[in-house]
Protein backbone atom coordinates (compact mmCIF):
# COMPACT_ATOMS: atom_id res chain seq x y z
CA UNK A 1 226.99 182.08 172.94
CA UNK A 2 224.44 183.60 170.92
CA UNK A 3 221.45 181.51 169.29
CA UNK A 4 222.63 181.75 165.63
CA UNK A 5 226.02 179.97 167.12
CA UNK A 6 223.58 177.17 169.07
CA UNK A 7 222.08 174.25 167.19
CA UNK A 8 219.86 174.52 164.24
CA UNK A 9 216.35 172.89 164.32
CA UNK A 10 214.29 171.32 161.28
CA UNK A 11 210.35 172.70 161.64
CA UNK A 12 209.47 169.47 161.24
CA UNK A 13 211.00 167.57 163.82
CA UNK A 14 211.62 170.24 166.39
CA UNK A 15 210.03 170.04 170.15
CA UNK A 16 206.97 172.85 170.65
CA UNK A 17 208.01 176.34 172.11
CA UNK A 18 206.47 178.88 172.87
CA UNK A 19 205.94 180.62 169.50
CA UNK A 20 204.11 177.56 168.25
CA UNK A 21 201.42 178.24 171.16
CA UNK A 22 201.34 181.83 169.90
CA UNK A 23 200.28 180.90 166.28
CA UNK A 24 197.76 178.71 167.59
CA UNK A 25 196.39 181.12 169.87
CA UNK A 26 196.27 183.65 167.00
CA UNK A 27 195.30 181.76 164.34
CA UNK A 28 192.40 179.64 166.41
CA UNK A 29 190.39 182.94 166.33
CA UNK A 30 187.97 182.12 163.82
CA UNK A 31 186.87 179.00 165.27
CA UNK A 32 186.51 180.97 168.85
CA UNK A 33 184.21 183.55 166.56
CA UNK A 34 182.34 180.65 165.41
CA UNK A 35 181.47 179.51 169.03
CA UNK A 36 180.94 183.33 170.28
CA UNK A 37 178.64 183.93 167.27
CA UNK A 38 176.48 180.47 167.74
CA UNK A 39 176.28 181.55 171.07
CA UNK A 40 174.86 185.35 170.63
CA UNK A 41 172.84 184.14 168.31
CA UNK A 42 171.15 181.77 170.72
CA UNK A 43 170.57 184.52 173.27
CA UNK A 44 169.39 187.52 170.92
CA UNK A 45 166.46 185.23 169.92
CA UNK A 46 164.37 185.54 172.68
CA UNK A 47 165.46 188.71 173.91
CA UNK A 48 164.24 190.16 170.37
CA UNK A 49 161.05 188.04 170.91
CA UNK A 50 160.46 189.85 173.96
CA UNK A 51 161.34 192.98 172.98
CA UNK A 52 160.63 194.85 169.36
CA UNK A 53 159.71 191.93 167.32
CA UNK A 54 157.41 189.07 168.86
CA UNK A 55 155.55 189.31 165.14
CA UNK A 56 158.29 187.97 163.02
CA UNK A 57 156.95 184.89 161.73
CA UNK A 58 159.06 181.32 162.41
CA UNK A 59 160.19 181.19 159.02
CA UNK A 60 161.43 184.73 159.11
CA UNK A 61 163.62 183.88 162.58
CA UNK A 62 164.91 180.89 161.18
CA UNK A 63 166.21 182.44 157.91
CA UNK A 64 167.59 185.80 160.26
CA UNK A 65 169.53 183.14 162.88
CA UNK A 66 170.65 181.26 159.84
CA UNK A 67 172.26 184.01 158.26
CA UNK A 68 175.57 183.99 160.09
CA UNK A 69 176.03 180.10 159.04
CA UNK A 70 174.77 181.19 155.24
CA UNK A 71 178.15 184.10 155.59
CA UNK A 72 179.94 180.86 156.60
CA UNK A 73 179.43 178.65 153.68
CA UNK A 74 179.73 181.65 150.94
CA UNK A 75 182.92 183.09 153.36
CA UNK A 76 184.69 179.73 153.32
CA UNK A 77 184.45 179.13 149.17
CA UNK A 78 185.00 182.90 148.70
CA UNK A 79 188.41 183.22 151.04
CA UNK A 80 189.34 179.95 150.00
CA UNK A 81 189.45 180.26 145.92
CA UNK A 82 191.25 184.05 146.24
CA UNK A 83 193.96 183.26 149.00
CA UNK A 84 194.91 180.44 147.04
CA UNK A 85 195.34 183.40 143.74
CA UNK A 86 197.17 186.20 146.32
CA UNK A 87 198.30 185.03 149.15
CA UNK A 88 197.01 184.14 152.78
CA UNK A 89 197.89 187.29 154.49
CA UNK A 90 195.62 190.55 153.89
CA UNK A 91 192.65 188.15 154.15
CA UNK A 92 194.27 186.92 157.54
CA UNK A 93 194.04 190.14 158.66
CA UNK A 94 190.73 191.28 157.01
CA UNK A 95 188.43 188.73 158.66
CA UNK A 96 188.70 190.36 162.16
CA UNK A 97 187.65 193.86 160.57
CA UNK A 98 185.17 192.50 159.08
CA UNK A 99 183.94 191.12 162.54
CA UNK A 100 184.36 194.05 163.76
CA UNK A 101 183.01 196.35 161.67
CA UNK A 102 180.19 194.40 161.40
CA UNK A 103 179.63 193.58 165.20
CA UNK A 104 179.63 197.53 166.05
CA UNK A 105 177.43 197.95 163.08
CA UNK A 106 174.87 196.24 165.03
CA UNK A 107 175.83 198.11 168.46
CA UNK A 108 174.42 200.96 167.04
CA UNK A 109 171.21 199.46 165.72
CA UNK A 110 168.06 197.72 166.78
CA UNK A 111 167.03 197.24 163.23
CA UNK A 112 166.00 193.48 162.15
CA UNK A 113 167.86 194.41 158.75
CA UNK A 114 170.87 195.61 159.76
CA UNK A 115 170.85 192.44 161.84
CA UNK A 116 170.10 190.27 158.89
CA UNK A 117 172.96 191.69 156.91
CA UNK A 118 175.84 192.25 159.86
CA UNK A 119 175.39 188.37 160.72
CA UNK A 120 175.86 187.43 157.16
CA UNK A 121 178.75 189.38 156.78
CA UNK A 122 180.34 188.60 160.86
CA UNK A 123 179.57 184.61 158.86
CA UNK A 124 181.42 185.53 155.76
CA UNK A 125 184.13 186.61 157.68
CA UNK A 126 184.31 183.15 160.30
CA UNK A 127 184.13 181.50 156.78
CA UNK A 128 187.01 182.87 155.97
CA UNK A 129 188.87 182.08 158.99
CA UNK A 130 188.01 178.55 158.89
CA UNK A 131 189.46 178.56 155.54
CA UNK A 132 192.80 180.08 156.34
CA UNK A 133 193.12 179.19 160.25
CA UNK A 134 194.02 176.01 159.74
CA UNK A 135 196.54 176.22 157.34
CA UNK A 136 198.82 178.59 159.64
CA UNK A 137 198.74 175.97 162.12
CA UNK A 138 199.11 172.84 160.21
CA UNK A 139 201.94 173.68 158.06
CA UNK A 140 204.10 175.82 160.83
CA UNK A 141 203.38 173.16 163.88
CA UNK A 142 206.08 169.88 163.88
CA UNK A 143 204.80 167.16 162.17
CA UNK A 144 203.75 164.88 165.35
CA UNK A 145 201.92 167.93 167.01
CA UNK A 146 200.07 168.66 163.79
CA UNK A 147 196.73 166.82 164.59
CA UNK A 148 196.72 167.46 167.99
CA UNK A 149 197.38 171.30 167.56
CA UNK A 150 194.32 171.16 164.81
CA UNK A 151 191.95 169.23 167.27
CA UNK A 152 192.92 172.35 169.79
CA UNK A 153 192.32 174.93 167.62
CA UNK A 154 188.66 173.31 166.96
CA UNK A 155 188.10 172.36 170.05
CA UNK A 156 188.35 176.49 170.69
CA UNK A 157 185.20 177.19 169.66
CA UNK A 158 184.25 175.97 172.56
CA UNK A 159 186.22 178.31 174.31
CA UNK A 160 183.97 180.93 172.39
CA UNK A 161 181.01 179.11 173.47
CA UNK A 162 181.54 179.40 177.15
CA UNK A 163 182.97 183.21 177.22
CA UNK A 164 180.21 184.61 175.46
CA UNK A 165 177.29 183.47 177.76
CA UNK A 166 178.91 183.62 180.18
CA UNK A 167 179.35 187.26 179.52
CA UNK A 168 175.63 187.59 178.24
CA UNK A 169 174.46 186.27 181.31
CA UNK A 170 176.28 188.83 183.39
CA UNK A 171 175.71 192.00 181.27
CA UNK A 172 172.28 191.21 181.34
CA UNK A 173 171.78 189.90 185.26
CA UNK A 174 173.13 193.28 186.11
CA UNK A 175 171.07 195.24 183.56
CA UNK A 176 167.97 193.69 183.64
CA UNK A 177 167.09 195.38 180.28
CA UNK A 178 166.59 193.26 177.15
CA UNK A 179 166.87 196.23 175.07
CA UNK A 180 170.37 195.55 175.14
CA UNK A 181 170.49 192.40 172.99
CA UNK A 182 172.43 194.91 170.30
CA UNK A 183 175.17 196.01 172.43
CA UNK A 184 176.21 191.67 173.27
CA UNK A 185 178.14 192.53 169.96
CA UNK A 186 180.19 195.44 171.01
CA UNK A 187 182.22 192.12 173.07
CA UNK A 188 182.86 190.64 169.77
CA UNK A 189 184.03 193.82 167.89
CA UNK A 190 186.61 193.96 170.98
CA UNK A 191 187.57 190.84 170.72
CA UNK A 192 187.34 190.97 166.94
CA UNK A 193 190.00 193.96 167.25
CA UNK A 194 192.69 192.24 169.43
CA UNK A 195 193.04 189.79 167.08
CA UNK A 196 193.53 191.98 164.04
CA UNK A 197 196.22 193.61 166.65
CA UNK A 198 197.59 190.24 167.52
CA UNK A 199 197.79 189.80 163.22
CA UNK A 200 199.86 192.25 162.53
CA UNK A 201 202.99 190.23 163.15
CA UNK A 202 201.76 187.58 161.14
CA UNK A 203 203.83 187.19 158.07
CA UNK A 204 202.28 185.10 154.91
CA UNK A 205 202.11 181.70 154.76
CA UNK A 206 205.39 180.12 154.23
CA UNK A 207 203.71 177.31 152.56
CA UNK A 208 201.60 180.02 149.98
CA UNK A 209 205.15 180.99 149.32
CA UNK A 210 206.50 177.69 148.94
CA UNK A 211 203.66 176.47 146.47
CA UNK A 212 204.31 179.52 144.70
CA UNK A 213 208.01 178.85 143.92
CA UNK A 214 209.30 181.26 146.82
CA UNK A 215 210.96 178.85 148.85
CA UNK A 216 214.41 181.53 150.25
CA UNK A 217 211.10 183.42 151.11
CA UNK A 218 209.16 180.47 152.70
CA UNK A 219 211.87 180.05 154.97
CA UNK A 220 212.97 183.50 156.20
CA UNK A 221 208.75 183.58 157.28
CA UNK A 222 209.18 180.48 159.24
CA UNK A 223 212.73 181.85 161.05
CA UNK A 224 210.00 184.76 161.80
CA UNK A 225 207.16 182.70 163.31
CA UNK A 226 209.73 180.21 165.02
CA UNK A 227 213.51 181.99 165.52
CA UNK A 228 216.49 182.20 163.67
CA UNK A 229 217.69 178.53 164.71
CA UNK A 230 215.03 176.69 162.61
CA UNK A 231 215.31 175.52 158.94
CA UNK A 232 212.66 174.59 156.80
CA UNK A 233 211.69 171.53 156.14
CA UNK A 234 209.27 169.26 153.56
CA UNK A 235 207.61 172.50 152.84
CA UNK A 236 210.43 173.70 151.04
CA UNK A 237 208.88 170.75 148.55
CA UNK A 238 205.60 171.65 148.07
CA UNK A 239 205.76 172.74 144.75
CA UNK A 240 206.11 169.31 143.30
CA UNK A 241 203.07 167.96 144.53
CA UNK A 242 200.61 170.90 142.99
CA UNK A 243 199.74 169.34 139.85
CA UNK A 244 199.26 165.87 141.38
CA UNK A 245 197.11 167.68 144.09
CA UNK A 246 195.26 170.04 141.31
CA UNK A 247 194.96 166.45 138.56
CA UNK A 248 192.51 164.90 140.90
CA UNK A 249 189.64 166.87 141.63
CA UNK A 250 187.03 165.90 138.59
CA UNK A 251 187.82 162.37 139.80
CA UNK A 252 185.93 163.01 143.31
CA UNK A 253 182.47 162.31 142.01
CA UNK A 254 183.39 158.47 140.30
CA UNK A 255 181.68 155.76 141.17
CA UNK A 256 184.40 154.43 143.52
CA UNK A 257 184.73 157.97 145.59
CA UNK A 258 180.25 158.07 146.49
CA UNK A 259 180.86 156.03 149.34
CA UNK A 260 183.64 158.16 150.37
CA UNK A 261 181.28 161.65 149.54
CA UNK A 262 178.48 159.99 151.41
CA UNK A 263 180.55 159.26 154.37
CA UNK A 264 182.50 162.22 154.44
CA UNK A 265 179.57 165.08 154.04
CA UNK A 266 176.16 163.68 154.96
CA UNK A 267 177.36 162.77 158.56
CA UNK A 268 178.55 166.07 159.24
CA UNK A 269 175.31 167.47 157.96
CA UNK A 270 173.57 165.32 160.94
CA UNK A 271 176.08 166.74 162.90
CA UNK A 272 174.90 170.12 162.18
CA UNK A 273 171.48 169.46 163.78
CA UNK A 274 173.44 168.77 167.38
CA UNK A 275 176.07 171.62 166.78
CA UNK A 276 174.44 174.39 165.85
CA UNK A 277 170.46 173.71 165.98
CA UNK A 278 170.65 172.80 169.34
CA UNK A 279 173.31 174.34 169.96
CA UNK A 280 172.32 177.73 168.87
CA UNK A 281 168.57 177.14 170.38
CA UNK A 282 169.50 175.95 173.55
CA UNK A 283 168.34 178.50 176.26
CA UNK A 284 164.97 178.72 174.22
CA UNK A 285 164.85 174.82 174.05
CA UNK A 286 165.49 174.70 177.92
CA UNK A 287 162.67 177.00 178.54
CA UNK A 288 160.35 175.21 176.45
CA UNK A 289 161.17 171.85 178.22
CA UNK A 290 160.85 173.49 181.70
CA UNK A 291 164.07 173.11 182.57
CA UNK A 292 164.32 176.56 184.11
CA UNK A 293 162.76 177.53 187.32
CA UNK A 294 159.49 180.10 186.91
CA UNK A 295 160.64 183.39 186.92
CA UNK A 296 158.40 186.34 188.10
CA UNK A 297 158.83 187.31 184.21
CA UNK A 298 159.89 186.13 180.94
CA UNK A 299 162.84 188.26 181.06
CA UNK A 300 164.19 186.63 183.97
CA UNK A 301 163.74 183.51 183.10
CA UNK A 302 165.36 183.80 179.37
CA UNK A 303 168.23 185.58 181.56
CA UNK A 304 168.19 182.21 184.14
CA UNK A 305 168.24 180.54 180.83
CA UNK A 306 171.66 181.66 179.89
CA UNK A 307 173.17 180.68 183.13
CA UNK A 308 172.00 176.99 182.64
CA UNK A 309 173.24 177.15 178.99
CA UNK A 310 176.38 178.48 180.44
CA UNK A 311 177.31 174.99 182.54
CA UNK A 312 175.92 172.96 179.42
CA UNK A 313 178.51 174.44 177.48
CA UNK A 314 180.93 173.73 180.16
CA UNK A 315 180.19 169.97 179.20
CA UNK A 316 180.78 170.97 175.69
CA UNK A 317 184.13 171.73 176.43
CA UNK A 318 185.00 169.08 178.50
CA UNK A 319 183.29 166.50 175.63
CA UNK A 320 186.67 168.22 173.30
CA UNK A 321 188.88 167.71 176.10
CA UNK A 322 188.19 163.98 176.10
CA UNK A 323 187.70 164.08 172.48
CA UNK A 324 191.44 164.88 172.07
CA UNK A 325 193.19 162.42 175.11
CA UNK A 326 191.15 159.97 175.08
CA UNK A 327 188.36 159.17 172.40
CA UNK A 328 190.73 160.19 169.43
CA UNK A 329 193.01 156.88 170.36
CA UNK A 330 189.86 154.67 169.37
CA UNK A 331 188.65 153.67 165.17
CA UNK A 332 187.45 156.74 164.24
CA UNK A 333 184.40 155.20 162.44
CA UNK A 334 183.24 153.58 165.99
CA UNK A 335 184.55 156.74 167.62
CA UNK A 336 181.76 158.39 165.23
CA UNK A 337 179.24 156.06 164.83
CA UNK A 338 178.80 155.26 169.16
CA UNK A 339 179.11 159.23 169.78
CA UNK A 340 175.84 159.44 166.96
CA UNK A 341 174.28 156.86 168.94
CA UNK A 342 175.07 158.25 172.45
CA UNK A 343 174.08 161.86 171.95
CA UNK A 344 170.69 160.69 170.98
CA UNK A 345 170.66 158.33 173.56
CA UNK A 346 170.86 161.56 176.05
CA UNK A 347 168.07 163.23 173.77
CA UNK A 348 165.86 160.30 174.11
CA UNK A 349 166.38 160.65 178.30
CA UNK A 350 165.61 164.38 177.70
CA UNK A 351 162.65 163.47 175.40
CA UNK A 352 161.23 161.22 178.09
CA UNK A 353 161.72 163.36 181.22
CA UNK A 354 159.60 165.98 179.37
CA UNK A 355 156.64 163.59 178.36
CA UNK A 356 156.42 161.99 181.77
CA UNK A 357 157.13 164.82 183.83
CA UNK A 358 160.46 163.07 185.09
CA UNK A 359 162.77 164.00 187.35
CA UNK A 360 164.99 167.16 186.33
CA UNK A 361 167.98 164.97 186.84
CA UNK A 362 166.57 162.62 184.14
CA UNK A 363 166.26 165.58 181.70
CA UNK A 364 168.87 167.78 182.35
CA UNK A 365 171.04 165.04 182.37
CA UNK A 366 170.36 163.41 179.31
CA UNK A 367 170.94 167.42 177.70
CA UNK A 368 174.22 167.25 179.55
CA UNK A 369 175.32 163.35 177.74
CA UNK A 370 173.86 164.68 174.05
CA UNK A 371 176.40 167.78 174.51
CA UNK A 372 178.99 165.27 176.00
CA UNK A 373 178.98 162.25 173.56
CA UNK A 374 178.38 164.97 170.13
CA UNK A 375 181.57 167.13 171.11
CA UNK A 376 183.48 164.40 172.12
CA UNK A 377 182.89 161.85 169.25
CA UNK A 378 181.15 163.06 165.80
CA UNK A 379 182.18 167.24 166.37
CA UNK A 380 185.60 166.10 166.42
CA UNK A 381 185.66 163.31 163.83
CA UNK A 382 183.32 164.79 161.12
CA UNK A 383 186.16 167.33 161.14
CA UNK A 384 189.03 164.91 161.16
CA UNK A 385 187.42 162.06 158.83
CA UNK A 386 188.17 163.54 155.17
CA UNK A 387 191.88 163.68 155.69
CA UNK A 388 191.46 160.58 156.84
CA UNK A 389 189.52 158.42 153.79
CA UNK A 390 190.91 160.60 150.66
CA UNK A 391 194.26 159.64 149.12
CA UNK A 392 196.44 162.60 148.72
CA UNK A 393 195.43 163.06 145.08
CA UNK A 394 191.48 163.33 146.12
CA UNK A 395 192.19 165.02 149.47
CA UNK A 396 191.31 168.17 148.88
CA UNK A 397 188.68 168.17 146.79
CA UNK A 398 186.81 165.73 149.02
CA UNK A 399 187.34 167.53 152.18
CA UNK A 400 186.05 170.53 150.03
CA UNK A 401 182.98 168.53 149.33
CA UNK A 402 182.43 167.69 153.02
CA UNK A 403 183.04 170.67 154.39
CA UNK A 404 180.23 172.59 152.24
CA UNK A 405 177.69 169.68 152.68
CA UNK A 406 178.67 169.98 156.75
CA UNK A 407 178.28 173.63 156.13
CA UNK A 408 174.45 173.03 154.55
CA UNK A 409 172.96 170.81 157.39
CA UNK A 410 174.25 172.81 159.94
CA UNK A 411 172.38 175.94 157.56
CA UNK A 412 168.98 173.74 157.52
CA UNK A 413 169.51 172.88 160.93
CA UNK A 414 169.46 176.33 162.08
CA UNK A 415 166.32 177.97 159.44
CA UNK A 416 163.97 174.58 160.25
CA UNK A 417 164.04 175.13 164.19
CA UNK A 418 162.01 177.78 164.86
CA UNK A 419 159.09 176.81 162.84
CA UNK A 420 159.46 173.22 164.60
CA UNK A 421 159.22 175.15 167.84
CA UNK A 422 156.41 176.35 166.51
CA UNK A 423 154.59 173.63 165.05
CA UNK A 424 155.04 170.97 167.93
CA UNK A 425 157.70 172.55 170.72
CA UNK A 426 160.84 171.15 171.99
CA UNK A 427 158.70 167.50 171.86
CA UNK A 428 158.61 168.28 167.65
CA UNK A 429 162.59 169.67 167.44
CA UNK A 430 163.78 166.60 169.87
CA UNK A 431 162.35 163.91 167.69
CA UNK A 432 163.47 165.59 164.51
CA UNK A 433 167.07 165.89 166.54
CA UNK A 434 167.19 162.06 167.41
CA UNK A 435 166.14 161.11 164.01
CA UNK A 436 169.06 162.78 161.95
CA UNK A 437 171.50 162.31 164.94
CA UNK A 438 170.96 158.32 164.84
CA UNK A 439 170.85 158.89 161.17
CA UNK A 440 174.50 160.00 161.02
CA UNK A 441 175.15 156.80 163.46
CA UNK A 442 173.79 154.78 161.29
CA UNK A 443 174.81 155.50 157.65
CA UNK A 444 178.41 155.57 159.48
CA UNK A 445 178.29 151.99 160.64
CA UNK A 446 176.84 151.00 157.19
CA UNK A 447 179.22 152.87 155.16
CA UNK A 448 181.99 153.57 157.33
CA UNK A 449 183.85 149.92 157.65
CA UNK A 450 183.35 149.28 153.84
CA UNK A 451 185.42 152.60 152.92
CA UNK A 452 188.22 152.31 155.72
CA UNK A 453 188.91 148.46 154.12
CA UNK A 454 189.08 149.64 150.70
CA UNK A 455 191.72 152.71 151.58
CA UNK A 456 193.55 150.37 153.60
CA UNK A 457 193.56 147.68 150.15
């Protein structure tokens, strides 16, 4: 019996098999670039530093490491507004050469410039992936998988996180050279190239074609991506609910939606400041707190650096991997509003093993919680809350809104570290950390309970 002859499955409703895994291997790729990039952006700092450029003022750093997020925010509105005009696919498939392009661009060069530019445009193109990413998996995955799938394909970026210093750490161990900060990138432009590979039997997005009136199409796509024995299933409706969808959008800014904006966006912001300002600063914050061992010189011990940023990211993953079996089952504004309080909880233990010269248990540890407690609780739920407080009418407008004020903290995050390194140490950026962290915490408690009752009236 051959499969056309065997039953016939609705997308829907059908159980996971193997081609669903392949799509959201594929299509996670932009939030593993956003990991790898946070990442080599956190260990090019000092290794520029010690080589060519120990004269660029903090200001100057701040706005260079920002750049990649600043591609980001102008990638996602950009990739956004003309996929939605001409389809999903050829910008599918031009992220990764962008990446690449850009990521061998900078193989070849030590210049600060070429740096400056390459990260905005490696940014541009992640902002583009987050844009379309997600949209491959949600609408192709069966409807009861759909969150979790989503929450994997986030929770890869921590996946990106972990290979790429892990592989900085070795290149350079071996090497011993920190002249070779510019050739970290040539591992992206590989990686960057697989997945424009792995693209290529993409087909576009069956709900693109759907919205667009091209349902017969729409549904010969998703007998592509899943086998001839599925049929399509609500998507073949989509077209109905456009002008609904499109009617809402100058509503998001009423009186009735600011609680919603404020609880949606300024979180995530806060966020930000855990994500990607520590995040991104971590092997120079851990040097600066004397968490690493004296090295006979500062090479070595930015390179011992990367190894102990390599088993804090290991606690980033695992903070996703609770985040998605366990945490996720909990109210998602206490889910967010104890993980705010938590993470800078473990600051404050960092904070106070530095003052008093504690034990490296007290402050290492409290590192480890902060990267626990933010990836399991308000990484995951700033992401996840939007969908969560908009009717369908408002939804994407508002998680529009969110997503670009997310975007902007994590931006200000980034640009305001180095002169706070420079203007007080890792005492200055920890207090400034706690602050916004339990700020988030707080204006979620406050706010969050007041907008869950009125989208449940």
């Amino acid at each position: 019996m051959t499969e056309n002859q065997g039953p016939k499955y609705n997308m829907d409703t059908m159980p996971i098999r193997w081609r669903h895994i392949r799509i959201l291997i594929i299509a996670s790729a932009g939030q593993f670039f956003g990991g790898a990039l946070a990442i080599l952006i956190g260990v090019i700092a000092p290794l520029i530093a010690i080589t060519h450029h120990p004269e660029l003022s903090s200001w100057l750093q701040g706005f260079i490491f920002s750049a990649g997020l600043i591609g980001i925010m102008a990638g996602s509105l950009f990739f956004g507004h003309f996929s939605d005009k001409y389809g999903y696919l050829f910008f599918f498939r031009l992220c990764p050469m962008l990446i690449a392009g850009a990521s061998l661009w900078i193989f070849f060069s030590h210049s600060i410039i070429i740096l400056t530019i390459c990260l905005l445009v490696i940014g541009f193109a992640i902002g583009g992936a987050y844009a379309l990413d997600p949209s491959y998996v949600s609408e192709i995955m069966p409807e009861k998988w759909r969150r979790t799938m989503l929450g994997i394909s986030k929770a890869s970026s921590g996946l990106g996180n972990i290979l790429m210093i892990l592989i900085a750490w070795s290149v350079l161990k071996t090497s011993s050279n920190p002249e070779l900060w510019n050739r970290l990138f040539l591992f992206l432009t590989i990686f960057a190239t697989a997945t424009f590979l792995a693209r290529l039997w993409f087909v576009e997005s069956p709900e693109w074609l759907a919205l667009h009136g091209k349902v017969q199409e729409a549904e010969k796509n998703i007998r592509h991506f899943l086998g001839e024995d599925v049929y399509i299933g609500k998507l073949a409706y989509k077209k109905a609910q456009i002008p609904l969808i499109q009617s809402s959008k100058k509503d998001i800014f009423t009186p009735g939606n600011i609680k919603r904006v404020i609880l949606s966006g300024i979180p995530w912001g806060c966020e930000g400041m855990g994500v990607y300002g520590i995040g991104i600063f971590t092997p120079i914050l851990l040097m600066t707190l004397g968490l690493i061992p004296n090295g006979t010189n500062l090479f070595e011990k930015t390179v011992e650096s990367f190894r102990f940023t390599f088993y804090i990211n290991l606690f980033v993953m695992l903070g996703f991997v609770l985040g998605l079996t366990v945490v996720r089952k909990f109210n998602i504004i206490r889910t967010q509003t104890t993980g705010f309080f938590i993470c800078s909880a473990g600051l404050i233990a960092t904070l106070l093993g530095y003052l008093y010269n504690g034990s490296l248990w007290l402050t290492l540890g409290g590192f480890l919680l902060f990267e626990l407690a933010l990836n399991a609780g308000p990484h995951l739920t700033t992401f996840e809350l939007p969908s969560r407080i908009y009717s369908i009418q408002e939804r994407a407008g508002g998680e529009g809104i969110a997503s670009a004020l997310g975007k902007l903290g994590a931006i200000i995050a980034t640009f305001i570290i180095p002169p706070l390194l420079k203007a007080g140490g890792g005492k200055l950026v920890l207090t400034v950390a706690i602050v916004i962290l339990l700020s988030g915490g707080v204006l979620t408690m406050l706010v969050g309970p007041k907008v869950m009752k009125e989208k449940r009236e």
